[in-house]
N, C-alpha and C. Protein backbone atom coordinates (compact mmCIF):
# COMPACT_ATOMS: atom_id res chain seq x y z
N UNK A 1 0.84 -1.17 0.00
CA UNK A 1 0.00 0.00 0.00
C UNK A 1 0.89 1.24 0.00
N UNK A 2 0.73 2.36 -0.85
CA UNK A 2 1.29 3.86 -1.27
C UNK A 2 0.82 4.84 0.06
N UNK A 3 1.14 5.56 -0.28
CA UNK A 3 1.06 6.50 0.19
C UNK A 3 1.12 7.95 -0.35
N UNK A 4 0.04 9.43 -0.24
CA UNK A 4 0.09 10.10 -1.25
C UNK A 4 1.37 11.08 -0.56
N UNK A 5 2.23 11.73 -1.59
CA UNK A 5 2.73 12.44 -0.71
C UNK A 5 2.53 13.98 -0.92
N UNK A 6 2.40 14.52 0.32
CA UNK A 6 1.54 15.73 0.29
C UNK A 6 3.03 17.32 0.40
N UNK A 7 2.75 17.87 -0.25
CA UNK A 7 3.97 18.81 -0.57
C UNK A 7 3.35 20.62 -0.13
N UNK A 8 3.29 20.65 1.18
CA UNK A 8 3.25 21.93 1.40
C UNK A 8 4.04 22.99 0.43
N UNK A 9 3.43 24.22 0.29
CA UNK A 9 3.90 25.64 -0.21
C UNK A 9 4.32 26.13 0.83
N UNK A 10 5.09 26.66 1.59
CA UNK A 10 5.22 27.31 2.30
C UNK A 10 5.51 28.94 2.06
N UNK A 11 5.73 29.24 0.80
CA UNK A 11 5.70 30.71 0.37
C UNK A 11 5.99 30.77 -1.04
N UNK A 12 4.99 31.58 -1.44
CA UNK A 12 4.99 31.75 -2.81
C UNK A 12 5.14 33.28 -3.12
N UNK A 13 6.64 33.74 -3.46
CA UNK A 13 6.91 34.96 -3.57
C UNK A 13 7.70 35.30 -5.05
N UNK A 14 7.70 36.11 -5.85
CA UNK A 14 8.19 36.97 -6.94
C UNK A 14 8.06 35.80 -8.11
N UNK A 15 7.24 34.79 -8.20
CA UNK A 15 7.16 34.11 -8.84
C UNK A 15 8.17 32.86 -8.48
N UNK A 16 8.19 32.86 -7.31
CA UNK A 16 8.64 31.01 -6.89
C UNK A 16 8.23 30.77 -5.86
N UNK A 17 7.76 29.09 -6.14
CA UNK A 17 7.28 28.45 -4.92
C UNK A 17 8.01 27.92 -4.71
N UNK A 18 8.44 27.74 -3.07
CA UNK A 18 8.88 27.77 -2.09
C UNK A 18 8.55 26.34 -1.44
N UNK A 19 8.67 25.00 -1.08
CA UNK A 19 8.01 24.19 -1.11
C UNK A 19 8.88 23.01 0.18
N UNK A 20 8.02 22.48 1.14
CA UNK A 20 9.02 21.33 2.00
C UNK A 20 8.41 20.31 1.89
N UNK A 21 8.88 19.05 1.52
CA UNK A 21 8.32 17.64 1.21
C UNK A 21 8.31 17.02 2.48
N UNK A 22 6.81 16.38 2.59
CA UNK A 22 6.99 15.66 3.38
C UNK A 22 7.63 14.30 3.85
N UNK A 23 8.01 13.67 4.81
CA UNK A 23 8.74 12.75 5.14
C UNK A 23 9.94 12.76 3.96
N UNK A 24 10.74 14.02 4.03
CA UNK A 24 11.94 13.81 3.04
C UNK A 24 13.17 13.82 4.41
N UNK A 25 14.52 13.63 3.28
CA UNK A 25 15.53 13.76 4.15
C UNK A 25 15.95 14.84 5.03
N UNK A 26 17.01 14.34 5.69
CA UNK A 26 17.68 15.63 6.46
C UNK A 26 18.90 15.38 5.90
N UNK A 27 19.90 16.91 6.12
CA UNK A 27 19.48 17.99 6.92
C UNK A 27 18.30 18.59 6.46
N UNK A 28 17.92 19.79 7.16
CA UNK A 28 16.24 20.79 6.73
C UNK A 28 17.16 21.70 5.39
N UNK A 29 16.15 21.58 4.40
CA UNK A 29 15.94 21.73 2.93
C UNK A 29 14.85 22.43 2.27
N UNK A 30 14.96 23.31 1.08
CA UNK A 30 13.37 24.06 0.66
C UNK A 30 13.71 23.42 -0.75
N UNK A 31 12.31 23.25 -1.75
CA UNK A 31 12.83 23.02 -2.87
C UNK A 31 12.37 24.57 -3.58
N UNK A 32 12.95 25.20 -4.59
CA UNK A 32 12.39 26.05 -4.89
C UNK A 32 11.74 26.17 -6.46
N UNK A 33 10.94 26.06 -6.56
CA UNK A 33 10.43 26.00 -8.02
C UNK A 33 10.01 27.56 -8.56
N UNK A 34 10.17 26.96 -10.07
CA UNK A 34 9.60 28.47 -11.44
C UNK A 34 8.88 27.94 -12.10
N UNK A 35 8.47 28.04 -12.99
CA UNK A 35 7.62 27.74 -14.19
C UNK A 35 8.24 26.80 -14.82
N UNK A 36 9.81 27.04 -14.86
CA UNK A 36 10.76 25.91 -15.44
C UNK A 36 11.46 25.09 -14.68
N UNK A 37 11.65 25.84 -13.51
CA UNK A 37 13.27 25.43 -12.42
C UNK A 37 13.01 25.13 -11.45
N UNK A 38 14.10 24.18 -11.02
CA UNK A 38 14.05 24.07 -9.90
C UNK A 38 15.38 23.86 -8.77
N UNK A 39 15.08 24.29 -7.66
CA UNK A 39 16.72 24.32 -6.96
C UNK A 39 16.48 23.63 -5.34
N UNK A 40 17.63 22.80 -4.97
CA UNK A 40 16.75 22.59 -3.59
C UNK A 40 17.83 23.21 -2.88
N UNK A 41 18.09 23.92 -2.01
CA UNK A 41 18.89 24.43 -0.66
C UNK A 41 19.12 24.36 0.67
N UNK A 42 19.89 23.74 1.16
CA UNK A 42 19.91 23.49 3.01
C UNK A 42 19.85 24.80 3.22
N UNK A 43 19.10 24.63 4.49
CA UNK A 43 18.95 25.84 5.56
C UNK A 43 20.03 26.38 6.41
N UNK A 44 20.72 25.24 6.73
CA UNK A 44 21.44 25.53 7.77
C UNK A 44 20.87 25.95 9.40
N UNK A 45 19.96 25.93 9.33
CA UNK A 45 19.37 26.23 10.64
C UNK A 45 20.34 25.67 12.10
N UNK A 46 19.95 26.94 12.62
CA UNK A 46 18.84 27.77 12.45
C UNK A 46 19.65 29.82 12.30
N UNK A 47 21.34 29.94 12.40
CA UNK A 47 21.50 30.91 12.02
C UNK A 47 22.95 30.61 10.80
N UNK A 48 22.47 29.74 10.10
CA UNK A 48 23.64 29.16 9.02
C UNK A 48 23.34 30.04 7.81
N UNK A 49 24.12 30.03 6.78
CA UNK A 49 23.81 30.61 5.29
C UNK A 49 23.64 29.65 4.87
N UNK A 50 22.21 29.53 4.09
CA UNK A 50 21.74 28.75 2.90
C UNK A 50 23.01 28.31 1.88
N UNK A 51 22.65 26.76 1.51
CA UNK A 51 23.56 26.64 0.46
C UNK A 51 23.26 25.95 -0.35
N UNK A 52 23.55 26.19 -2.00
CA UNK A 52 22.83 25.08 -2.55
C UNK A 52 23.25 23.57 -2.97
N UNK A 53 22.23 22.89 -2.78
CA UNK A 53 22.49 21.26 -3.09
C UNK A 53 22.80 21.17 -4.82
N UNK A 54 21.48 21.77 -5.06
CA UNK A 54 21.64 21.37 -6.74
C UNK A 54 20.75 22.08 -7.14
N UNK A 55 20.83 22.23 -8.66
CA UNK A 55 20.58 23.54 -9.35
C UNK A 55 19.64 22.85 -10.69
N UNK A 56 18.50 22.96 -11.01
CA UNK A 56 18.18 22.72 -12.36
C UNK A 56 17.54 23.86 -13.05
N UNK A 57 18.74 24.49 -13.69
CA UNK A 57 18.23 25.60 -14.51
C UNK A 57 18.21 27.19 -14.33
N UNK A 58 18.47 27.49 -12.67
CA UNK A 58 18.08 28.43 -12.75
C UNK A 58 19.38 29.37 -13.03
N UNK A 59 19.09 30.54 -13.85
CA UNK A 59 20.39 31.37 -13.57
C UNK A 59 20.89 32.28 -12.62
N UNK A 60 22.06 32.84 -12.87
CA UNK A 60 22.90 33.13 -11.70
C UNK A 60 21.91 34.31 -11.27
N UNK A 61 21.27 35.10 -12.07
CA UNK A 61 20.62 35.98 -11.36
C UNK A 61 19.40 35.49 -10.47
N UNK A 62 18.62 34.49 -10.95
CA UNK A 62 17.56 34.11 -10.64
C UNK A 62 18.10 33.24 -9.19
N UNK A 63 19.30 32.37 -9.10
CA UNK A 63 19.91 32.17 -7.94
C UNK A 63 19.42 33.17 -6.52
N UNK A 64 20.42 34.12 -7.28
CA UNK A 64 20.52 35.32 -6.00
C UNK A 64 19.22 35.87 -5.35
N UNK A 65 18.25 35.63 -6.25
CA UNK A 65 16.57 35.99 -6.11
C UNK A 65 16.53 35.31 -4.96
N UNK A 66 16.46 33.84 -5.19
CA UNK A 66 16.72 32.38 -4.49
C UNK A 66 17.47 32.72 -2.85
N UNK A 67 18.06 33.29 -3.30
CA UNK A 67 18.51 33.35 -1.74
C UNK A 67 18.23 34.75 -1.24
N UNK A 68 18.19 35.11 -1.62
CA UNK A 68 17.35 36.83 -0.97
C UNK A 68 16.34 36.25 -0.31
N UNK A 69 15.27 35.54 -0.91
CA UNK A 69 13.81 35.16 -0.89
C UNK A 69 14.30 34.12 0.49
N UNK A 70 14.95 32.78 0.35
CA UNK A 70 15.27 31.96 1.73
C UNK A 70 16.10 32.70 2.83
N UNK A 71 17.28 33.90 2.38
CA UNK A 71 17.80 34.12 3.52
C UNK A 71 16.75 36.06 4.39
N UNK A 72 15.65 36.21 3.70
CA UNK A 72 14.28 36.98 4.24
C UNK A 72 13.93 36.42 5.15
N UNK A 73 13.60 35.05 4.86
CA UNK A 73 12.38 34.15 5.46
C UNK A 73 13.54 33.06 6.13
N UNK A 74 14.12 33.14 6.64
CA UNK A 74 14.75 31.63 6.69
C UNK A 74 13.91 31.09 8.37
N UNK A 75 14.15 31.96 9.46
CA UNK A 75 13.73 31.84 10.87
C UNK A 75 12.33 31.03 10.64
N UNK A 76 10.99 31.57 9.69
CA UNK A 76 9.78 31.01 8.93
C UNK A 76 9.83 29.01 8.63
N UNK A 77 11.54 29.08 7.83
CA UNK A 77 11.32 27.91 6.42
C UNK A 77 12.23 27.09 7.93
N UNK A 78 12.77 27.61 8.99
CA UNK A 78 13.26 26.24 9.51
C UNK A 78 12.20 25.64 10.84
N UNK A 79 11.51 26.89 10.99
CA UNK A 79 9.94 26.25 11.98
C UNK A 79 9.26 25.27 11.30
N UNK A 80 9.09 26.01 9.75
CA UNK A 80 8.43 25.01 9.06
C UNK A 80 8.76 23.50 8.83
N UNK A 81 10.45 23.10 9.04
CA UNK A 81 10.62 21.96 8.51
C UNK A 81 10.69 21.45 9.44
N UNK A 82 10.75 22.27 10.96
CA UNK A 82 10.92 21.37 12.29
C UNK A 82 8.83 20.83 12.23
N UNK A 83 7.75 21.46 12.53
CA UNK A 83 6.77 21.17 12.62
C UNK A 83 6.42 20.32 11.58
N UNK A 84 6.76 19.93 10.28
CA UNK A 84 6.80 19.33 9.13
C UNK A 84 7.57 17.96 9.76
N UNK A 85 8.56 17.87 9.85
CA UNK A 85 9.16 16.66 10.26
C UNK A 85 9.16 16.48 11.36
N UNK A 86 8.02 16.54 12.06
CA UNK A 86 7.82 15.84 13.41
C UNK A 86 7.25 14.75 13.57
């Protein structure tokens, strides 16, 4: 028997969602999606600099978006992955 797996938004800003999977790995991680892309990034939590795992697509500017947007919100995206992976 499956199981569905359910993929919170946790913020949808300047045109990317922002997203934490449930029952995924550690360490705490956001995936970040575009219309095309996608990037996933450790947190580092809870006062670490974001870093990225892996990159599909996005460019260097759209990166920096990427981390403006996680290192705004980060205090937000690591509550979220602690209450998420509990």
């Amino acid at each position: 028997m499956g199981y569905t797996l359910h993929v919170p938004t946790i913020l949808f800003i300047d045109g990317f969602r922002v997203v934490i999977y449930v029952k995924d790995h550690t360490p705490p991680h956001v995936r970040i999606w575009s219309a095309e892309h996608q990037a996933i990034v450790y947190l580092n939590c809870p006062d670490g600099k974001p870093t990225l795992r892996v990159n599909y697509g996005f460019s260097d500017r759209q990166l920096r978006a990427v981390y403006r947007i996680i290192a705004q919100n980060l205090a937000l995206l690591c509550r979220a992955c602690e209450e998420i992976h509990v």
